[in-house]
C-alpha atoms as a PDB file:
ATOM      1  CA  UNK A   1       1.352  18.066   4.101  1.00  0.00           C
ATOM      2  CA  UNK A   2      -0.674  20.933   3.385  1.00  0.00           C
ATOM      3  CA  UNK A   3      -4.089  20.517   4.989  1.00  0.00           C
ATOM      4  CA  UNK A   4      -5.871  19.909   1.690  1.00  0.00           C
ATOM      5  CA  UNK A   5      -3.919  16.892   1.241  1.00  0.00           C
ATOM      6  CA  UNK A   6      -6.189  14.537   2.539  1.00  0.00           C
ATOM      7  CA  UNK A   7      -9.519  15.617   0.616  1.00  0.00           C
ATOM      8  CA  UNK A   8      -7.423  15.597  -2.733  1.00  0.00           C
ATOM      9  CA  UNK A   9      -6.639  12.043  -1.689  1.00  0.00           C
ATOM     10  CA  UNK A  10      -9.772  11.032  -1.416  1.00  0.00           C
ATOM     11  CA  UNK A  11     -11.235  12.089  -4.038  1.00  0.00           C
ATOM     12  CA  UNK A  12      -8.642  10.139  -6.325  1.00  0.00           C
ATOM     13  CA  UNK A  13     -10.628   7.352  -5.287  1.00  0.00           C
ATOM     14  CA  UNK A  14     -14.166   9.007  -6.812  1.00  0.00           C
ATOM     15  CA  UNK A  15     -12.347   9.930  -9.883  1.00  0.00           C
ATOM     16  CA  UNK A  16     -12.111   7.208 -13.081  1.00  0.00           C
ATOM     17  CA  UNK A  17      -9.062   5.006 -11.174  1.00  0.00           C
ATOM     18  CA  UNK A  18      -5.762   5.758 -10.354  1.00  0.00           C
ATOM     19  CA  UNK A  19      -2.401   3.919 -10.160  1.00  0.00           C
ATOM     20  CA  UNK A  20      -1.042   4.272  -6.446  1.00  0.00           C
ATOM     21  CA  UNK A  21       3.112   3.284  -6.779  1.00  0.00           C
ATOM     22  CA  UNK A  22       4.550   1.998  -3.647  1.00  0.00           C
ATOM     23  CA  UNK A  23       8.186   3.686  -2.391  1.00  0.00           C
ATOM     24  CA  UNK A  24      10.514   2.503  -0.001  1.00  0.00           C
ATOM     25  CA  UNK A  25      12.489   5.244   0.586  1.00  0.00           C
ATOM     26  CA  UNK A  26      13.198   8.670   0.155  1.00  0.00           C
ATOM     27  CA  UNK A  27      15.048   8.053  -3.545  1.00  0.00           C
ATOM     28  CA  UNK A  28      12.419   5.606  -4.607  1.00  0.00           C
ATOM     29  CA  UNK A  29       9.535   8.587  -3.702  1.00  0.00           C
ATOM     30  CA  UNK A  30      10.845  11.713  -5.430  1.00  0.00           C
ATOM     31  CA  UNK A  31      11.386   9.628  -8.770  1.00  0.00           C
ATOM     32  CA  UNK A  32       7.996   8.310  -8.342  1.00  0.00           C
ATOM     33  CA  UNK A  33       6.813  11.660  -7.664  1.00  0.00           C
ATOM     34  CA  UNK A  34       8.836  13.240 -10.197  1.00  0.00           C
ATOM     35  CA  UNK A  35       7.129  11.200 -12.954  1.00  0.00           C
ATOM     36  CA  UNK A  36       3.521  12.558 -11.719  1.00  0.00           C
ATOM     37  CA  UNK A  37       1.910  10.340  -9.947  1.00  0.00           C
ATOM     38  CA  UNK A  38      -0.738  12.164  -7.733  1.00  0.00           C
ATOM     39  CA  UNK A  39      -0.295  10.292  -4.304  1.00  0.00           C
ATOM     40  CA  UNK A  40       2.814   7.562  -3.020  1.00  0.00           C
ATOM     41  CA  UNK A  41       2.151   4.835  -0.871  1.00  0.00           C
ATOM     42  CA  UNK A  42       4.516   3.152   1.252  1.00  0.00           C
ATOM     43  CA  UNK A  43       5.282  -0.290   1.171  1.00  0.00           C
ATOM     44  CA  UNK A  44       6.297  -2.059   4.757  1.00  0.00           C
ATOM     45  CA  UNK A  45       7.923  -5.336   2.095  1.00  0.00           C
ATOM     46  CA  UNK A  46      10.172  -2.396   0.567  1.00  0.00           C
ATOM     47  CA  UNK A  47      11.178  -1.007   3.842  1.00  0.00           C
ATOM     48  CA  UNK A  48      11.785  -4.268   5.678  1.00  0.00           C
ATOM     49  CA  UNK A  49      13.863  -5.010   2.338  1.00  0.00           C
ATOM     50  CA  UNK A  50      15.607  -1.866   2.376  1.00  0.00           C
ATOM     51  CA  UNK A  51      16.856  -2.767   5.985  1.00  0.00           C
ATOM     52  CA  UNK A  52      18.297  -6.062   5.184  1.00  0.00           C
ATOM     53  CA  UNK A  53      15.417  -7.875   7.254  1.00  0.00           C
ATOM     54  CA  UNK A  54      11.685  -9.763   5.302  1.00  0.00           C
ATOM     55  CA  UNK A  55       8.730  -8.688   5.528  1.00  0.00           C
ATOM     56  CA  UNK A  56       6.109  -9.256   7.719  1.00  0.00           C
ATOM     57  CA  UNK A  57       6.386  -7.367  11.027  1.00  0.00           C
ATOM     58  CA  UNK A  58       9.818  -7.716  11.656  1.00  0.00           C
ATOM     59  CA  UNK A  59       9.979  -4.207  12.106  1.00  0.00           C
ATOM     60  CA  UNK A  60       8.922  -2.363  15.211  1.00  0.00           C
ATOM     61  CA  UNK A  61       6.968   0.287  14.802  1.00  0.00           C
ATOM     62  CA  UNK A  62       9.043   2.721  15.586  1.00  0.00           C
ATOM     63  CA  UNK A  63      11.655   2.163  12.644  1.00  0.00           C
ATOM     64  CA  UNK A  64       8.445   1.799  10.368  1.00  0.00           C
ATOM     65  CA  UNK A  65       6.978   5.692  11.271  1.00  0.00           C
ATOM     66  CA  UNK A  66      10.741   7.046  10.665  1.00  0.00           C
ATOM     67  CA  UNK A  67      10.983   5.413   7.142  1.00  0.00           C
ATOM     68  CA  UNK A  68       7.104   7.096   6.472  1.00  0.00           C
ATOM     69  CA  UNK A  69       7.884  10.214   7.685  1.00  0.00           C
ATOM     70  CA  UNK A  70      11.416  10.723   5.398  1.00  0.00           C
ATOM     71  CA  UNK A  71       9.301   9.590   2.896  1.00  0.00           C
ATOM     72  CA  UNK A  72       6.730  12.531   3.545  1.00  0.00           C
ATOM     73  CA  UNK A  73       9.468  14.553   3.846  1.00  0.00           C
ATOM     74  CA  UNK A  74      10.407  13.669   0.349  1.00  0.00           C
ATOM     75  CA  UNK A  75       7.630  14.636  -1.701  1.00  0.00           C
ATOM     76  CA  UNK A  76       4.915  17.091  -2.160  1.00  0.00           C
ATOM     77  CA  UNK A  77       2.563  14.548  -3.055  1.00  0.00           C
ATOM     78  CA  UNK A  78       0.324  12.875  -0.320  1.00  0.00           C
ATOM     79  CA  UNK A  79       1.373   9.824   1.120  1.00  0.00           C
ATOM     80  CA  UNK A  80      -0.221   6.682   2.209  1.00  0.00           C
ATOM     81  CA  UNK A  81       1.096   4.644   4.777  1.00  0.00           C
ATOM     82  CA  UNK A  82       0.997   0.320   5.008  1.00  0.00           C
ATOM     83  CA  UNK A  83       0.772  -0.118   9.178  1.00  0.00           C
ATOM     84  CA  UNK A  84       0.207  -4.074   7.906  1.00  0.00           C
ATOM     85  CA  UNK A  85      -1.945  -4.954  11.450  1.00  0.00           C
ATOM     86  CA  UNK A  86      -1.779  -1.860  12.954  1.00  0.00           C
ATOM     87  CA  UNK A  87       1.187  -3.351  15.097  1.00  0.00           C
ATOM     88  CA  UNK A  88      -0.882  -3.421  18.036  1.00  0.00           C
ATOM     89  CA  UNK A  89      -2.533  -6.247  19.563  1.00  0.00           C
ATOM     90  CA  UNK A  90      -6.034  -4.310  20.713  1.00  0.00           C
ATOM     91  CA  UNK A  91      -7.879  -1.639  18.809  1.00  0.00           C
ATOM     92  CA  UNK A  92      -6.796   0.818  21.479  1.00  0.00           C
ATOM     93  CA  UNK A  93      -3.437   0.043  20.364  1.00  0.00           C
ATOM     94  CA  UNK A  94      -4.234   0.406  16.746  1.00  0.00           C
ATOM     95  CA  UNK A  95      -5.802   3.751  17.387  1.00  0.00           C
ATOM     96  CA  UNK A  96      -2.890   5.156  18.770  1.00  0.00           C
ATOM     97  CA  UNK A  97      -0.095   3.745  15.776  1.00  0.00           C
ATOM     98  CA  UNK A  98      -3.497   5.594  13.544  1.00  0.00           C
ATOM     99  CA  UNK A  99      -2.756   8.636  15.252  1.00  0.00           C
ATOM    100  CA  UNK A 100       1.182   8.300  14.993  1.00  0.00           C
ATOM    101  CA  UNK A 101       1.100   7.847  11.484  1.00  0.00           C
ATOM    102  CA  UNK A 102      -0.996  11.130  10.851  1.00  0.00           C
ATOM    103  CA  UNK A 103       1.586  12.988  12.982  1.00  0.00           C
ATOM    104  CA  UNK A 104       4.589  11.643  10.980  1.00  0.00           C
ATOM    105  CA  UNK A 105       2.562  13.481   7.957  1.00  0.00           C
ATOM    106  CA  UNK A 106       0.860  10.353   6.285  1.00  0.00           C
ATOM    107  CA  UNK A 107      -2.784  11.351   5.066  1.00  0.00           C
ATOM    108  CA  UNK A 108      -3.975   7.584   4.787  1.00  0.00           C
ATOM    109  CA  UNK A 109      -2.888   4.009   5.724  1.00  0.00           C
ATOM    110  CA  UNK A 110      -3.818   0.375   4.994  1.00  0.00           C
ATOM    111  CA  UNK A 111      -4.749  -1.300   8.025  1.00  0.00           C
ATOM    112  CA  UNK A 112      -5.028  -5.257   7.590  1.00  0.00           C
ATOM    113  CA  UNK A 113      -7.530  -7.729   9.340  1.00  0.00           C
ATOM    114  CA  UNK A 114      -4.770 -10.558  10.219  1.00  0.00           C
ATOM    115  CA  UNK A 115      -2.010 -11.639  11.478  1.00  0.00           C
ATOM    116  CA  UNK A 116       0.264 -14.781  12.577  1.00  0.00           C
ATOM    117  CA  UNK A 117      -1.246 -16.381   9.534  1.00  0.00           C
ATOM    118  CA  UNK A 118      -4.776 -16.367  10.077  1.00  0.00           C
ATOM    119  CA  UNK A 119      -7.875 -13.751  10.589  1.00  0.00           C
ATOM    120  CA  UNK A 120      -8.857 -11.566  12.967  1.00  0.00           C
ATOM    121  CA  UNK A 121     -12.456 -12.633  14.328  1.00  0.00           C
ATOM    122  CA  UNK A 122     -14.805 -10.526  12.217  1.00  0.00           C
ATOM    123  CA  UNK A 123     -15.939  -8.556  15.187  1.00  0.00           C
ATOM    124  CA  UNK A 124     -12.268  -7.821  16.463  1.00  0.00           C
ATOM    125  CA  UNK A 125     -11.272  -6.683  12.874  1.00  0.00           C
ATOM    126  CA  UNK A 126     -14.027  -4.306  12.800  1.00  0.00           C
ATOM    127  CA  UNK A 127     -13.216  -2.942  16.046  1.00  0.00           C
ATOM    128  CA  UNK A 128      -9.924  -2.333  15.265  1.00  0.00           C
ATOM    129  CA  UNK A 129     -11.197  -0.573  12.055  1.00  0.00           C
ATOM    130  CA  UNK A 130     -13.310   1.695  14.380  1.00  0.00           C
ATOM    131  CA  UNK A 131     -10.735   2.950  16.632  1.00  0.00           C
ATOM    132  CA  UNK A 132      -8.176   3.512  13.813  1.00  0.00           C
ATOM    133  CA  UNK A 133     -11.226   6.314  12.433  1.00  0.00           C
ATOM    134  CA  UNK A 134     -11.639   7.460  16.077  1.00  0.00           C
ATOM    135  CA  UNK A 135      -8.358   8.246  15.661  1.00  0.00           C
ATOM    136  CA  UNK A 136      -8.278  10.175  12.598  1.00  0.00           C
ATOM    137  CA  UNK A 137     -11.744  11.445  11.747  1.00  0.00           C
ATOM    138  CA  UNK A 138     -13.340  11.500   8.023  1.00  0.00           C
ATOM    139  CA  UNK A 139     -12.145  13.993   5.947  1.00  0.00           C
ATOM    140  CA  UNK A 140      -8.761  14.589   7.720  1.00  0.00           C
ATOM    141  CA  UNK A 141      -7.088  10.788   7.071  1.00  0.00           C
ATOM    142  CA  UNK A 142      -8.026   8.405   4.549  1.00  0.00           C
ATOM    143  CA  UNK A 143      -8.430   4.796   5.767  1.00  0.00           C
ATOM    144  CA  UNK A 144      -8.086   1.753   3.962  1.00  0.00           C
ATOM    145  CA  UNK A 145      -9.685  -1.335   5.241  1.00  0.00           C
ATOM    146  CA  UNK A 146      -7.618  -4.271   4.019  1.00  0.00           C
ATOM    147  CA  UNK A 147      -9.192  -7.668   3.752  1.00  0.00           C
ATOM    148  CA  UNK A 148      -7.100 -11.063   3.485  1.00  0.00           C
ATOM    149  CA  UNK A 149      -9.830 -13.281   3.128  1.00  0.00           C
ATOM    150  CA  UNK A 150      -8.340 -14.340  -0.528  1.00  0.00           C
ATOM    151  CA  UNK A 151      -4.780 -14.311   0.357  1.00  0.00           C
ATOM    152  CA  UNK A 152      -5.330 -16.345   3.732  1.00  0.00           C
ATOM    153  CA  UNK A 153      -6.275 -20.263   3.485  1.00  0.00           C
ATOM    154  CA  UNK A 154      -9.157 -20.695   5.727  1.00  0.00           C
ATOM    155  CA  UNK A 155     -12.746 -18.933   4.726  1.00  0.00           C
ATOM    156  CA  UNK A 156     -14.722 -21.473   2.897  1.00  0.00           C
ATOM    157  CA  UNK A 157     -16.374 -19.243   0.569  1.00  0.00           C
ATOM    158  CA  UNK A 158     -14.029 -16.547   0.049  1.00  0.00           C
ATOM    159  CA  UNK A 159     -16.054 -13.811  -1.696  1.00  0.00           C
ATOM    160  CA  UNK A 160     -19.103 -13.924   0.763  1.00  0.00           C
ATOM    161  CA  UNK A 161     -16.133 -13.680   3.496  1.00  0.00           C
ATOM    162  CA  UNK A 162     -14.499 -10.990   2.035  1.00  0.00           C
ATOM    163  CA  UNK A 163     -18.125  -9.043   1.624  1.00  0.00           C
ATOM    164  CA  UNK A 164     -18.966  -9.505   4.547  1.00  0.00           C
ATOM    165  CA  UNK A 165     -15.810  -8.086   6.295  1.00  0.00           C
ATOM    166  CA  UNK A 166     -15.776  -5.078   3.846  1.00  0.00           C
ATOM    167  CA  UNK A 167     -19.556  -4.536   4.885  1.00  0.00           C
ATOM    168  CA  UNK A 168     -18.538  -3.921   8.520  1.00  0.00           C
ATOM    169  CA  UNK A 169     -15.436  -2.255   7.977  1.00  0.00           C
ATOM    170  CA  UNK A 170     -17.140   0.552   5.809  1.00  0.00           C
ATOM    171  CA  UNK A 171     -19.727   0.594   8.482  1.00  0.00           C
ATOM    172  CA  UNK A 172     -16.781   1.340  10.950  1.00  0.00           C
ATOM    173  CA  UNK A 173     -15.593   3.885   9.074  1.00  0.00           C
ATOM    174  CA  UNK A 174     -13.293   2.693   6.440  1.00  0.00           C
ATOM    175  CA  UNK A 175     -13.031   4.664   3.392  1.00  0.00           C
ATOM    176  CA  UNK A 176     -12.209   2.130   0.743  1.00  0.00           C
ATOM    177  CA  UNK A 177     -11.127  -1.895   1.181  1.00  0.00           C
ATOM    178  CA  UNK A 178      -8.393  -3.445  -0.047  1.00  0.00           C
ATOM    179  CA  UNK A 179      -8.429  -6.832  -1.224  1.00  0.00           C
ATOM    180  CA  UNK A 180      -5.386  -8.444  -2.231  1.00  0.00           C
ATOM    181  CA  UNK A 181      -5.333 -12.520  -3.295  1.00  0.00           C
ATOM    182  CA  UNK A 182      -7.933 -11.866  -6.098  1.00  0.00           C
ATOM    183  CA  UNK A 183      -6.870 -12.012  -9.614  1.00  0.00           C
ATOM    184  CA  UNK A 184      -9.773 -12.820 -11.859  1.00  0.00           C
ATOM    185  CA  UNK A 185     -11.726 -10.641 -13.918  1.00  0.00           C
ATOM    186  CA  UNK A 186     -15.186 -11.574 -12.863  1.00  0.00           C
ATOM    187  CA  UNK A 187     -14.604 -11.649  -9.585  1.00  0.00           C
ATOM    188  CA  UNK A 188     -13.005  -8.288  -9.270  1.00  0.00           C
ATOM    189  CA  UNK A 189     -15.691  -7.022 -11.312  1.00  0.00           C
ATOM    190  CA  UNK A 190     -18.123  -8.919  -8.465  1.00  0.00           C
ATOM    191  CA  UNK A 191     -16.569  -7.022  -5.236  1.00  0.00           C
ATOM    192  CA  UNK A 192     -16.589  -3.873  -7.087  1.00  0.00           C
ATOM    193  CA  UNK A 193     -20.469  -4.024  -7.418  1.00  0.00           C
ATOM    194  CA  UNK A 194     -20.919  -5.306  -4.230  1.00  0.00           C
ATOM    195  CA  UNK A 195     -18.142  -3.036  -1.885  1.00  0.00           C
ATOM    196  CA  UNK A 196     -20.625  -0.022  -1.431  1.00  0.00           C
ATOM    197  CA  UNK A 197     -16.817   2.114  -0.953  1.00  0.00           C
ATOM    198  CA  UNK A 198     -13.830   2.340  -3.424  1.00  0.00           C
ATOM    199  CA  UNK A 199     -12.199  -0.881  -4.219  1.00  0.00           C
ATOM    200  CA  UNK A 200      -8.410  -0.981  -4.032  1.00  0.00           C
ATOM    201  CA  UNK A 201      -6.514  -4.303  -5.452  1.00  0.00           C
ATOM    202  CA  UNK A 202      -2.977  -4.966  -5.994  1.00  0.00           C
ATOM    203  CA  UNK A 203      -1.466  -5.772  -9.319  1.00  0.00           C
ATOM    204  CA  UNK A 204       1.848  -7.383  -9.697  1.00  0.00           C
ATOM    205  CA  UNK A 205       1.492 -10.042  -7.263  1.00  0.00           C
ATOM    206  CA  UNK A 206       0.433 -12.998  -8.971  1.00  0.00           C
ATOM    207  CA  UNK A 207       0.868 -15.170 -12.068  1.00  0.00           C
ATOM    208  CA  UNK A 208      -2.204 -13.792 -14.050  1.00  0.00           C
ATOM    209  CA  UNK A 209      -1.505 -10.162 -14.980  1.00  0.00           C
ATOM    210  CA  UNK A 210      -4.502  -7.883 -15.470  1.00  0.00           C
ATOM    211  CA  UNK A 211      -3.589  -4.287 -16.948  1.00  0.00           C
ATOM    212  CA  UNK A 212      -4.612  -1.408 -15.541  1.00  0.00           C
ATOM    213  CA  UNK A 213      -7.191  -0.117 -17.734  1.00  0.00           C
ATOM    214  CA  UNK A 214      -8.989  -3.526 -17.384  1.00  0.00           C
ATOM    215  CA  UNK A 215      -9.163  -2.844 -13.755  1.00  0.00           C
ATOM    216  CA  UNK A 216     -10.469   0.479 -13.835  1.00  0.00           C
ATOM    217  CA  UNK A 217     -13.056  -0.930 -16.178  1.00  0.00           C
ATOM    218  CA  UNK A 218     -14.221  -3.657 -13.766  1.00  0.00           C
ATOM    219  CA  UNK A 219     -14.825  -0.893 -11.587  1.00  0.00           C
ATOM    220  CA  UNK A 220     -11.098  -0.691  -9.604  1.00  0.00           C
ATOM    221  CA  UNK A 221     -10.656   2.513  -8.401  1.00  0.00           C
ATOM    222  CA  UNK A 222      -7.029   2.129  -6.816  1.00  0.00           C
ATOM    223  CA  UNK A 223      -4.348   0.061  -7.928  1.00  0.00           C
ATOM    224  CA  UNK A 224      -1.218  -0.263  -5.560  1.00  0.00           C
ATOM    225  CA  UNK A 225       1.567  -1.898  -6.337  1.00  0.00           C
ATOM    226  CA  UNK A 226       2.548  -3.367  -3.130  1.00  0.00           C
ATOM    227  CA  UNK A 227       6.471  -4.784  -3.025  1.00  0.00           C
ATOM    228  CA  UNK A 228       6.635  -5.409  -6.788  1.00  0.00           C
ATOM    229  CA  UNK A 229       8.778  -1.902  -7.720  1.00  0.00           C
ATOM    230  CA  UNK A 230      10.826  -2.805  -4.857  1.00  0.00           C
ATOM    231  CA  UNK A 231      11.044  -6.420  -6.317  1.00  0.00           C
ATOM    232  CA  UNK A 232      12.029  -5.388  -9.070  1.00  0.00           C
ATOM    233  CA  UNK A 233      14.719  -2.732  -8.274  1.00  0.00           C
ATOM    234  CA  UNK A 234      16.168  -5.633  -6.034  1.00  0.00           C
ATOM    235  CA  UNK A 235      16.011  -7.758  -9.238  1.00  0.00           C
ATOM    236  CA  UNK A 236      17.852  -5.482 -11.308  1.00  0.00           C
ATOM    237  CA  UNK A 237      20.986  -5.538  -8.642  1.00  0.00           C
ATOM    238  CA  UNK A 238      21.245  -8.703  -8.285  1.00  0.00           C
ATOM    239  CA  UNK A 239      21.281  -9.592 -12.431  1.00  0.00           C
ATOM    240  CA  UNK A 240      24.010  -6.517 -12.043  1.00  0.00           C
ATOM    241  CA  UNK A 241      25.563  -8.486  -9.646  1.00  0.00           C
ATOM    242  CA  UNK A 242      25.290 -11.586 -11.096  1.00  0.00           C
ATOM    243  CA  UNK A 243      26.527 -10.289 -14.434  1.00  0.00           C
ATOM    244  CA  UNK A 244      29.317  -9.113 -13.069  1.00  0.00           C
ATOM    245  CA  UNK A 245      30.602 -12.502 -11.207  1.00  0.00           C
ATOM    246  CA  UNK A 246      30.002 -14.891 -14.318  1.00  0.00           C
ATOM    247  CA  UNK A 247      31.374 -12.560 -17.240  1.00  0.00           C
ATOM    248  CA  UNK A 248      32.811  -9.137 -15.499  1.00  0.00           C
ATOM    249  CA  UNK A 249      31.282  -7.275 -18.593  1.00  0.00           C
ATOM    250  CA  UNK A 250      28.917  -4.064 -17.554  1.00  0.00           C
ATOM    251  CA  UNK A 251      25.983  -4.851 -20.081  1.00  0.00           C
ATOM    252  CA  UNK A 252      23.753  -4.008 -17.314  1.00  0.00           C
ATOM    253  CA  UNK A 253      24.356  -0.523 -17.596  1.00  0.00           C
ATOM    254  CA  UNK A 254      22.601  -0.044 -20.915  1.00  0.00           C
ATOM    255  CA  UNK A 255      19.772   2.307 -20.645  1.00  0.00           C
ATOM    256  CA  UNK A 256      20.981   2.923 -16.925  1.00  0.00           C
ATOM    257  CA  UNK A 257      20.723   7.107 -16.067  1.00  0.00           C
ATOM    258  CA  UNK A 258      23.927   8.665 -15.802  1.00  0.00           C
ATOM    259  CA  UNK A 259      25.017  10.331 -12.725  1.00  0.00           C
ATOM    260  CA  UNK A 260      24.617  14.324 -13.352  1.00  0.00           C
ATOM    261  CA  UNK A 261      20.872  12.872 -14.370  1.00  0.00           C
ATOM    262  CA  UNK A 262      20.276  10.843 -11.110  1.00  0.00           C
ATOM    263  CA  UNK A 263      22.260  13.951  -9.023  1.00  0.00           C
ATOM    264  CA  UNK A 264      19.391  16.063 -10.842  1.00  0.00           C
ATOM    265  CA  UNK A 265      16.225  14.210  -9.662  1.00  0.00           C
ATOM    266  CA  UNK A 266      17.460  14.679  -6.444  1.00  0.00           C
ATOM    267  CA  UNK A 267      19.059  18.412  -6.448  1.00  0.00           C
ATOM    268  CA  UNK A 268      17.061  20.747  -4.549  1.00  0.00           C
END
């Protein structure tokens, strides 16, 4: 990553909106990259996937900066990484995977405020916020502060939760906040007013589908994708598969690229 990187990631977030597309691997990053969008974010649900194992911090650390960093290595475009908790149980600890990720070439991660189920202690979160920006100052790493208090069964009045949190973590340095769980218009539009940073939701992950240019008009500025391209290339194999059990007939291939155009997105 060129040391620009960052700064031109950020400032996708000042801009009208932009759609952030999730990879989980190499392959899965050039095409995205390939088709022009500006920045790639990882997706730890792809990679667990990927690996034959769920999601949800079954990978160690470890196995989760390799897969960023061949993704880096990938693409030209700047890349985002999901640390989920920061796989560390004290900020110290989160700090340091911070720090990891910037050396493996990310230029931004999603850092979330739970785990095991339930929600960090508001004061613990935002600590853990804080030493992930010690760790990789303004300007030079963009951090995403990710909020669960929709997605998590628990805070009795989720939007004042989810304010709240977002107030501290911007006030510990987050860049943007990321709130996944919410999936209605007005209350999108609500947090966007009220989240004095960026707001970044995810879109594919429930019932209610809200397009793009609606979000950006409630005043989104990122849209990620999470698992759901992953989801969906995993979908396609197994109706492949599936096909090819019941009725041994290769419909599946309609539309599919051929192989000199697949050996050219990845040539060179």
């Amino acid at each position: 990553m060129s040391a620009d990187s960052a700064p031109a990631f950020l400032a996708l977030h000042h801009g009208d909106g932009f759609v952030l597309p999730n990879a989980w691997d190499p392959g899965s990053a050039r095409i995205l990259a390939q088709l022009g969008f500006p920045a790639i974010a990882t997706t730890s649900a792809g990679i667990a996937w990927s690996l034959g194992m769920p999601d949800g911090g079954a990978l160690d650390l470890d196995t989760m900066l390799a897969h960023v960093a061949a993704i880096v290595r990938a693409v030209d475009a700047p890349v985002t990484a999901d640390l989920e908790a920061g796989y560390a149980d004290t900020p110290d600890g989160v700090g340091r995977t911070v720090m990891l990720a910037a050396q493996a070439g990310a230029v931004g991660a999603n850092l979330e405020d739970a785990a095991a189920g339930a929600l960090f202690d508001i004061d613990v979160a935002a600590d853990r916020v804080a030493a992930a920006r010690d760790a990789a100052p303004r300007g030079t790493f963009v951090l995403n502060a990710r909020t669960d208090a929709y997605f998590l069964p628990g805070a009795a009045d989720p939007f004042a939760e989810t304010v709240e949190r977002a107030l501290r973590y911007v006030e510990a340095g987050a860049d943007c906040v990321f709130v996944p769980g919410v999936n209605d218009e007005q209350t999108i539009g609500r947090l966007a007013r009220e989240i004095p940073v960026p707001l970044n939701v995810v879109a594919g992950l429930a019932a209610h589908v809200i397009p793009v240019p609606q979000l950006f008009a409630l005043g989104v500025k990122r849209v990620s994708l999470g698992g759901s391209l992953a989801r969906a290339a995993l979908t396609a194999l197994e109706r492949a598969g599936r096909e090819l059990l019941d009725t041994g007939t290769l419909g599946f291939l309609d539309g599919a690229l051929g192989y000199a155009e697949v050996q050219r997105r990845f040539a060179g």
